[in-house]
Structure formats: structure tokens, C-alpha cells
PDB file of N, CA and C in Angstrom:
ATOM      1  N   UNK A   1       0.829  -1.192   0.000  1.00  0.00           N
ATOM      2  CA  UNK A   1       0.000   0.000   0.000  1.00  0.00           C
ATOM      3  C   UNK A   1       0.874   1.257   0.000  1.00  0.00           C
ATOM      4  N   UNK A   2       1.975   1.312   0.979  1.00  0.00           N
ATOM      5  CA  UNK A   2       2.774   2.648   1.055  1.00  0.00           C
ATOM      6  C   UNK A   2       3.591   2.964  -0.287  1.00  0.00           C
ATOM      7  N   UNK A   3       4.405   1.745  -0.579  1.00  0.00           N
ATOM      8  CA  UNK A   3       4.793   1.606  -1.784  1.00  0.00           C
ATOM      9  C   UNK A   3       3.658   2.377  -3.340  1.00  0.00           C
ATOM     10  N   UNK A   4       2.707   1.823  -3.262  1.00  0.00           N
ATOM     11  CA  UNK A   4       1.751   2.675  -4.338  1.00  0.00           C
ATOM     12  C   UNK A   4       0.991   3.619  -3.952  1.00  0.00           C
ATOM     13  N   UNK A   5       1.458   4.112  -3.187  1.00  0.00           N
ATOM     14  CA  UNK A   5       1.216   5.623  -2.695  1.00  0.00           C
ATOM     15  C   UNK A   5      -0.832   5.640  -2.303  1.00  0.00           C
ATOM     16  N   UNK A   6      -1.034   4.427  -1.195  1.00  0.00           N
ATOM     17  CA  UNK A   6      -2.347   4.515  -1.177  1.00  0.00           C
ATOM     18  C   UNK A   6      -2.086   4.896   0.333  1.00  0.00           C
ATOM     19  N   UNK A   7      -3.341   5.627   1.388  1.00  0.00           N
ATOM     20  CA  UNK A   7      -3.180   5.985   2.602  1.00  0.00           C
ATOM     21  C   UNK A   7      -3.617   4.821   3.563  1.00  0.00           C
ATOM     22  N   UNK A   8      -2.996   4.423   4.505  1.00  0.00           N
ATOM     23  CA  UNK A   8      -3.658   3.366   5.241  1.00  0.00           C
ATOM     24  C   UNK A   8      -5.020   3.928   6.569  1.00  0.00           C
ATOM     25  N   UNK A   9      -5.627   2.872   6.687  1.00  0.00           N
ATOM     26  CA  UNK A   9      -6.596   3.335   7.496  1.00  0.00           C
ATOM     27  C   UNK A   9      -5.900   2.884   8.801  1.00  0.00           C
ATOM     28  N   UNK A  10      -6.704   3.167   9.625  1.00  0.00           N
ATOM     29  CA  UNK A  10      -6.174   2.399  11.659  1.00  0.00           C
ATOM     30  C   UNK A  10      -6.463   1.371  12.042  1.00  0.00           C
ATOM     31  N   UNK A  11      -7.361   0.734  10.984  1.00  0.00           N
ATOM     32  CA  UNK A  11      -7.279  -0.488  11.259  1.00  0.00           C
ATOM     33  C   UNK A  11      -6.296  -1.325  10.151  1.00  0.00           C
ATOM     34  N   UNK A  12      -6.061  -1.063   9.383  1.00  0.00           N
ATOM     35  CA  UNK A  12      -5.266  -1.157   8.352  1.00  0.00           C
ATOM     36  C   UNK A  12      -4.053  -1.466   9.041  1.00  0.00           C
ATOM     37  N   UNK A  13      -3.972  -0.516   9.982  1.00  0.00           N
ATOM     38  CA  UNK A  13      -2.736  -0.079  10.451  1.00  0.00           C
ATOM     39  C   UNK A  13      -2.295  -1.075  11.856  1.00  0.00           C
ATOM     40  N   UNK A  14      -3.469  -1.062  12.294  1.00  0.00           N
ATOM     41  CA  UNK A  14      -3.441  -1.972  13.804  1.00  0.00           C
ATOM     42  C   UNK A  14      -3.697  -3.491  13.816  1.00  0.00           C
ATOM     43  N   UNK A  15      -3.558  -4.039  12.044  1.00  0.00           N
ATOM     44  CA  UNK A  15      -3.775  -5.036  12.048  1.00  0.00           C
ATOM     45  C   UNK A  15      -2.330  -5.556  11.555  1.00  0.00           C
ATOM     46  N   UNK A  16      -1.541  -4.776  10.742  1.00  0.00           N
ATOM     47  CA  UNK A  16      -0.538  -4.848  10.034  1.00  0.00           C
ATOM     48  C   UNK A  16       0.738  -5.208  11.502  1.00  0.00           C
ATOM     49  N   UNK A  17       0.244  -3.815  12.585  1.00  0.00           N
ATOM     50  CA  UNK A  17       1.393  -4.222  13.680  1.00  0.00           C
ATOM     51  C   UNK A  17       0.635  -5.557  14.823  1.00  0.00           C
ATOM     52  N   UNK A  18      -0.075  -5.736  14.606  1.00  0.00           N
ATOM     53  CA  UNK A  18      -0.697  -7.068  15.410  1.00  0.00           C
ATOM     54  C   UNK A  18       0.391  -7.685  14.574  1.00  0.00           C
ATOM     55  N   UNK A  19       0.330  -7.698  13.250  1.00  0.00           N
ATOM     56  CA  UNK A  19       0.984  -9.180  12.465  1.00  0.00           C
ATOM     57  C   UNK A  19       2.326  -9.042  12.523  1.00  0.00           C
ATOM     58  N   UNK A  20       2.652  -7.740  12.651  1.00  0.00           N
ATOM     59  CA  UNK A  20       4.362  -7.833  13.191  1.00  0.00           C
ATOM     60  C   UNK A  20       4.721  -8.423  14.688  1.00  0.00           C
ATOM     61  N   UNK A  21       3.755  -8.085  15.127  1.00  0.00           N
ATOM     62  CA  UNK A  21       4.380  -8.682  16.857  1.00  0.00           C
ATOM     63  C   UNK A  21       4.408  -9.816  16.555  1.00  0.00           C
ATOM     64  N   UNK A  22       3.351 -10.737  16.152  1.00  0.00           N
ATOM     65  CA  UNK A  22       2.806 -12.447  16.231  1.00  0.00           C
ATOM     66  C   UNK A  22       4.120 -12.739  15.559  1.00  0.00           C
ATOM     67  N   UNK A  23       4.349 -12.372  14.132  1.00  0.00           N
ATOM     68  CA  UNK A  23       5.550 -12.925  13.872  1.00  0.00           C
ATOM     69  C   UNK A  23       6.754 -12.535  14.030  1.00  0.00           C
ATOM     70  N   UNK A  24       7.489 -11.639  15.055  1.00  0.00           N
ATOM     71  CA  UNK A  24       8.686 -11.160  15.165  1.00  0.00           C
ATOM     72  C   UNK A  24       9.312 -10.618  13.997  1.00  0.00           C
ATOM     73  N   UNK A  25       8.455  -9.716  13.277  1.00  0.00           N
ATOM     74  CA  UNK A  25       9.272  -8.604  12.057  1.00  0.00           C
ATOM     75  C   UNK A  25       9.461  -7.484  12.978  1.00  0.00           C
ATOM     76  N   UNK A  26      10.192  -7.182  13.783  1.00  0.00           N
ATOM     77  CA  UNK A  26      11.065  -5.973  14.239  1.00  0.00           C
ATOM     78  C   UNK A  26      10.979  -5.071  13.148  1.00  0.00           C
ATOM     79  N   UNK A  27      11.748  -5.455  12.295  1.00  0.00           N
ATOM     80  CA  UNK A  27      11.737  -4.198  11.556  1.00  0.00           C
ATOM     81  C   UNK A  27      10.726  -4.032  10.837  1.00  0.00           C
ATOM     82  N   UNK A  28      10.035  -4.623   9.967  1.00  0.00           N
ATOM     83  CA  UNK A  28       8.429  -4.222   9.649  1.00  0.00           C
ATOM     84  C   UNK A  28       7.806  -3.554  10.618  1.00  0.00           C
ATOM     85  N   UNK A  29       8.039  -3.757  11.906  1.00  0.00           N
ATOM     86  CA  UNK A  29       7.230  -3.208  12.856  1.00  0.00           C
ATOM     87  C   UNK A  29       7.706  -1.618  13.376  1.00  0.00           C
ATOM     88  N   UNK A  30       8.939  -1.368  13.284  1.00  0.00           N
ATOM     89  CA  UNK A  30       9.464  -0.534  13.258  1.00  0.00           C
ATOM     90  C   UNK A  30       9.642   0.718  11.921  1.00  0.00           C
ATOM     91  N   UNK A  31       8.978  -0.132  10.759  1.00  0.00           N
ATOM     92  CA  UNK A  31       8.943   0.971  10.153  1.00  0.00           C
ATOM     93  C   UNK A  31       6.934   1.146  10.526  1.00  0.00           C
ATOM     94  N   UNK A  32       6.378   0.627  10.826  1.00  0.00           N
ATOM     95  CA  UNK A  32       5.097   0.802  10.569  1.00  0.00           C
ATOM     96  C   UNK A  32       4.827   1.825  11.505  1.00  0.00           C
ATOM     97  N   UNK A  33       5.773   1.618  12.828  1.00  0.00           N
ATOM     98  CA  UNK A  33       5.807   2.544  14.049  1.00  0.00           C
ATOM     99  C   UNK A  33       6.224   4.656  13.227  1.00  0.00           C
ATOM    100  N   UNK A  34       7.028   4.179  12.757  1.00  0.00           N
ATOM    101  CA  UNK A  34       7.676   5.234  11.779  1.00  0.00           C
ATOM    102  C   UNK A  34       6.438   6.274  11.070  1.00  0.00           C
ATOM    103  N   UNK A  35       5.925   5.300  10.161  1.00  0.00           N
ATOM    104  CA  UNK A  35       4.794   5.723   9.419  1.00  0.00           C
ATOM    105  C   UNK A  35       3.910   6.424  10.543  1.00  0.00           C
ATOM    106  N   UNK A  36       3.485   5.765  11.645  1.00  0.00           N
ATOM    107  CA  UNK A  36       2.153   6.603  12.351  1.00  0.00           C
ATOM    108  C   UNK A  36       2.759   7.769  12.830  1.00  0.00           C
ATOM    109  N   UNK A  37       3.717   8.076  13.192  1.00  0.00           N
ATOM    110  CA  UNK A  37       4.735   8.914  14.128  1.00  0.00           C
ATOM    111  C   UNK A  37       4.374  10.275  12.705  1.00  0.00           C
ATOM    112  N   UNK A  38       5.286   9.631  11.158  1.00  0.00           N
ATOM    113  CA  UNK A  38       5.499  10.931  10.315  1.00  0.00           C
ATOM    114  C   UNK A  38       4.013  11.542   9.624  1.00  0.00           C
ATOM    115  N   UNK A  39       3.038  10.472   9.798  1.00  0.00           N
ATOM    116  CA  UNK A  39       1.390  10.297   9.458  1.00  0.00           C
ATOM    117  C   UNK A  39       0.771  11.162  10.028  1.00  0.00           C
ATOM    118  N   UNK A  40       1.605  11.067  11.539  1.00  0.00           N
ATOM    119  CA  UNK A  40       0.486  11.752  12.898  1.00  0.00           C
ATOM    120  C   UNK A  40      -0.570  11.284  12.883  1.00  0.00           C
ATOM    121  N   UNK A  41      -0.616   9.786  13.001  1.00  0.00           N
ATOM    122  CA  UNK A  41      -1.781   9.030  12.994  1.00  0.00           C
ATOM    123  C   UNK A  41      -2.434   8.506  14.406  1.00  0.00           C
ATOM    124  N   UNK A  42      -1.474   9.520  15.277  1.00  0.00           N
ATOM    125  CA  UNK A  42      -1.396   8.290  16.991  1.00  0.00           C
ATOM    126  C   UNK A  42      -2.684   8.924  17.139  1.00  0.00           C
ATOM    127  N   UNK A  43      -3.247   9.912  17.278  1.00  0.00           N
ATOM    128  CA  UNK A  43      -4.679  10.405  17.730  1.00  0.00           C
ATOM    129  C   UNK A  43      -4.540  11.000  19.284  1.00  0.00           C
ATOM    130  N   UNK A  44      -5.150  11.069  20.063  1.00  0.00           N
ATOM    131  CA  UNK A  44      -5.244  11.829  21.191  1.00  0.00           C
ATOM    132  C   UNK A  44      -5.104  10.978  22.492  1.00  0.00           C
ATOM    133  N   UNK A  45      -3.534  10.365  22.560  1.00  0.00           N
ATOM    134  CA  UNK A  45      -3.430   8.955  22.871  1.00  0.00           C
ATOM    135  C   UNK A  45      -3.610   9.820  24.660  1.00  0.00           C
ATOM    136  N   UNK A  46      -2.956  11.013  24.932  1.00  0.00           N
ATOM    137  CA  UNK A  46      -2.737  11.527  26.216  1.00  0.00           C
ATOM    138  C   UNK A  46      -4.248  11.746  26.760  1.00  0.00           C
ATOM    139  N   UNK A  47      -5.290  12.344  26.011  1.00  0.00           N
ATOM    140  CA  UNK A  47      -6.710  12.492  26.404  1.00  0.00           C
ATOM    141  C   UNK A  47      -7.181  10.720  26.971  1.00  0.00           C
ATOM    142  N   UNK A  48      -7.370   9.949  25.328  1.00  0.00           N
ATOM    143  CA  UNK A  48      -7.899   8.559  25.727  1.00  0.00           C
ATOM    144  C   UNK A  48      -7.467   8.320  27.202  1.00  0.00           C
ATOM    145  N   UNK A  49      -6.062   8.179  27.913  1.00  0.00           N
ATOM    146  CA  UNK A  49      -5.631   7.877  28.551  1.00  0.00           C
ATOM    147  C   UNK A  49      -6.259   8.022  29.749  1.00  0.00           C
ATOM    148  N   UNK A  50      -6.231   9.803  29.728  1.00  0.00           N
ATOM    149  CA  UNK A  50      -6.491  10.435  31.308  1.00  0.00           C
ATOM    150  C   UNK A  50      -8.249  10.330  31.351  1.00  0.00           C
ATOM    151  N   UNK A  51      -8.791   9.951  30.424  1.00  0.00           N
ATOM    152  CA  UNK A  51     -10.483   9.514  30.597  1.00  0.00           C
ATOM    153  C   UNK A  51     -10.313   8.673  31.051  1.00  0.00           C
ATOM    154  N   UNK A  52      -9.714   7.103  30.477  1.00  0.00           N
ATOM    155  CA  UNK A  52      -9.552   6.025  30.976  1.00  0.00           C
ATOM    156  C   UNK A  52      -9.137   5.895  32.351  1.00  0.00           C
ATOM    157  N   UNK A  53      -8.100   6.438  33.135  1.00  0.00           N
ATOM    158  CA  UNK A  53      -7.659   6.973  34.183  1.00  0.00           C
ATOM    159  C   UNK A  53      -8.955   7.124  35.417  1.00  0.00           C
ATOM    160  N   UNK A  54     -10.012   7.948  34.501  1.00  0.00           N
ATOM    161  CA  UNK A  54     -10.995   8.576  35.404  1.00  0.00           C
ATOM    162  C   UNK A  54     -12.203   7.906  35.611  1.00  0.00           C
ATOM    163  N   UNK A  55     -12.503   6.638  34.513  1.00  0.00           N
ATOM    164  CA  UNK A  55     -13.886   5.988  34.677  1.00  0.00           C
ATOM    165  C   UNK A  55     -13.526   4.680  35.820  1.00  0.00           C
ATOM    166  N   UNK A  56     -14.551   3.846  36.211  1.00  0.00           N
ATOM    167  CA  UNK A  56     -14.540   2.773  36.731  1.00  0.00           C
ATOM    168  C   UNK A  56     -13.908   2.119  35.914  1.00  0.00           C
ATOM    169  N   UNK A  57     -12.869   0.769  36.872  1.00  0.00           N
ATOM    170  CA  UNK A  57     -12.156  -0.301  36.293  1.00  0.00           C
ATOM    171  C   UNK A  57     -13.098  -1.360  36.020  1.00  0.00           C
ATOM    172  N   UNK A  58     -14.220  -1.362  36.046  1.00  0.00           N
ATOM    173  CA  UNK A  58     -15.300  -2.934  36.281  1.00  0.00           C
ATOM    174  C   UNK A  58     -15.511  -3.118  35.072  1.00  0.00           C
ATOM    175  N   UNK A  59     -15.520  -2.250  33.904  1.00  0.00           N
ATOM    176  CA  UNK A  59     -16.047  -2.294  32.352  1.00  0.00           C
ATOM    177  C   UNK A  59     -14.428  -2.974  31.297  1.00  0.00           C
ATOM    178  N   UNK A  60     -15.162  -4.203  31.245  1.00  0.00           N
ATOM    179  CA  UNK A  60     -14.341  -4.947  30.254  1.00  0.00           C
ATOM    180  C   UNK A  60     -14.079  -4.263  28.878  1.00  0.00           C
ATOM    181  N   UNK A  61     -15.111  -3.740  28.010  1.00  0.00           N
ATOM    182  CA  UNK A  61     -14.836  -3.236  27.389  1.00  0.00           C
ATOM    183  C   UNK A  61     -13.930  -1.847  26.957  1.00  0.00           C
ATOM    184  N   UNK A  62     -13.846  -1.015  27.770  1.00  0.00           N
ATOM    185  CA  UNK A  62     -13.181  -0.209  28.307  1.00  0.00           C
ATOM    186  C   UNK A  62     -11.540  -0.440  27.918  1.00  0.00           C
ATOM    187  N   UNK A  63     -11.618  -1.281  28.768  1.00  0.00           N
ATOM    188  CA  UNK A  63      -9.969  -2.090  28.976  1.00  0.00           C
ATOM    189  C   UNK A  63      -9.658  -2.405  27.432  1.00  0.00           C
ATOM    190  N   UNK A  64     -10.627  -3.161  27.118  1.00  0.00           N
ATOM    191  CA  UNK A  64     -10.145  -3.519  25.519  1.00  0.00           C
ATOM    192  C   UNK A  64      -9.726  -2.468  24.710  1.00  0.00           C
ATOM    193  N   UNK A  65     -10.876  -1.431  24.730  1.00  0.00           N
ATOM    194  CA  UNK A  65     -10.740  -0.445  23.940  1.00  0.00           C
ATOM    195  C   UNK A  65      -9.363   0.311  23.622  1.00  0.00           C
ATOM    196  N   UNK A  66      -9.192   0.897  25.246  1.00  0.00           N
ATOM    197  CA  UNK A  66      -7.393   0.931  25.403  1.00  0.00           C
ATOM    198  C   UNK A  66      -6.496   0.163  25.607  1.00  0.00           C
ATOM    199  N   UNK A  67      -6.435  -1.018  25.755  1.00  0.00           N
ATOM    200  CA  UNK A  67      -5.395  -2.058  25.313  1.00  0.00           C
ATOM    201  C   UNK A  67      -4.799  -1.908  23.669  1.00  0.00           C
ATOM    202  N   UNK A  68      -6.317  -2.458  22.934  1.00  0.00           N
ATOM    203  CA  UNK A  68      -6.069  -2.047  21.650  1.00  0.00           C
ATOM    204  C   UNK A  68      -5.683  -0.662  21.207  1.00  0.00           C
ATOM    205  N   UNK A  69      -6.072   0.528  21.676  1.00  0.00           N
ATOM    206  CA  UNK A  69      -5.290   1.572  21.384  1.00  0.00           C
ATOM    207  C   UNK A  69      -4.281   1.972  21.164  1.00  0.00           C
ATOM    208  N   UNK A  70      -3.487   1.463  22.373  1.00  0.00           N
ATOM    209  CA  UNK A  70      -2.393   1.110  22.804  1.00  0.00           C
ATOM    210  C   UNK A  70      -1.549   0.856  22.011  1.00  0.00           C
ATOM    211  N   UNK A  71      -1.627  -0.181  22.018  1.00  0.00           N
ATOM    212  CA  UNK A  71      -1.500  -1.608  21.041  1.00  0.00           C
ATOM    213  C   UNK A  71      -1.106  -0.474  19.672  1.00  0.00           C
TER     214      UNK A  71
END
């Protein structure tokens, strides 16, 4: 996709570094890290955070939500 100059989406994106961790491409993973950084694709990771911070821990979904964020 980067190669033919198409834009990736976030899930595009969060599926690509899922598949770098599972299989130990470091460096695939490290450039993909690259891309969101020069993209400015991270989103409002400091807000998500300090909400998360502030709601109840009892909501599973929650957790997922920012795990995967994360992630």
C-alpha cells in the first residue's frame, strides 16, 4: 500500500502491527511505528488515557478499547 502511494486506514494499520508482533518482524514493525509517528496518525493517545484513568475499572470493554489503542 505505502509503496503505491495509497493511505492506510487504523485499522489497516493496527492489524498490520498485530501481524508484526505475532511474527517477530522488528523491523516491519518498526517501520510501521515510523509511518504513524510521520502520518500523525497516533490520535489523542494523552486524552484517551487520562479519561480512561478517570472511569470505573469494572467495564471490560473499556480495557479492551485501550489495550487495543495502545497496542
Amino acid at each position: 500500500m505505502h509503496i503505491q502511494g495509497l493511505r492506510s486506514t487504523s485499522t489497516t494499520i493496527s492489524t498490520v502491527l498485530m501481524a508484526c508482533s505475532r511474527s517477530s518482524h522488528m523491523y516491519n514493525g518498526k517501520f510501521v511505528h515510523g509511518y504513524i509517528l510521520r502520518n500523525k496518525i497516533c490520535g489523542h493517545i494523552l486524552c484517551a488515557e487520562f479519561i480512561f484513568k478517570e472511569m470505573p475499572k469494572d467495564n471490560v470493554v473499556s480495557w479492551n478499547v485501550i489495550i487495543s489503542g495502545m497496542s
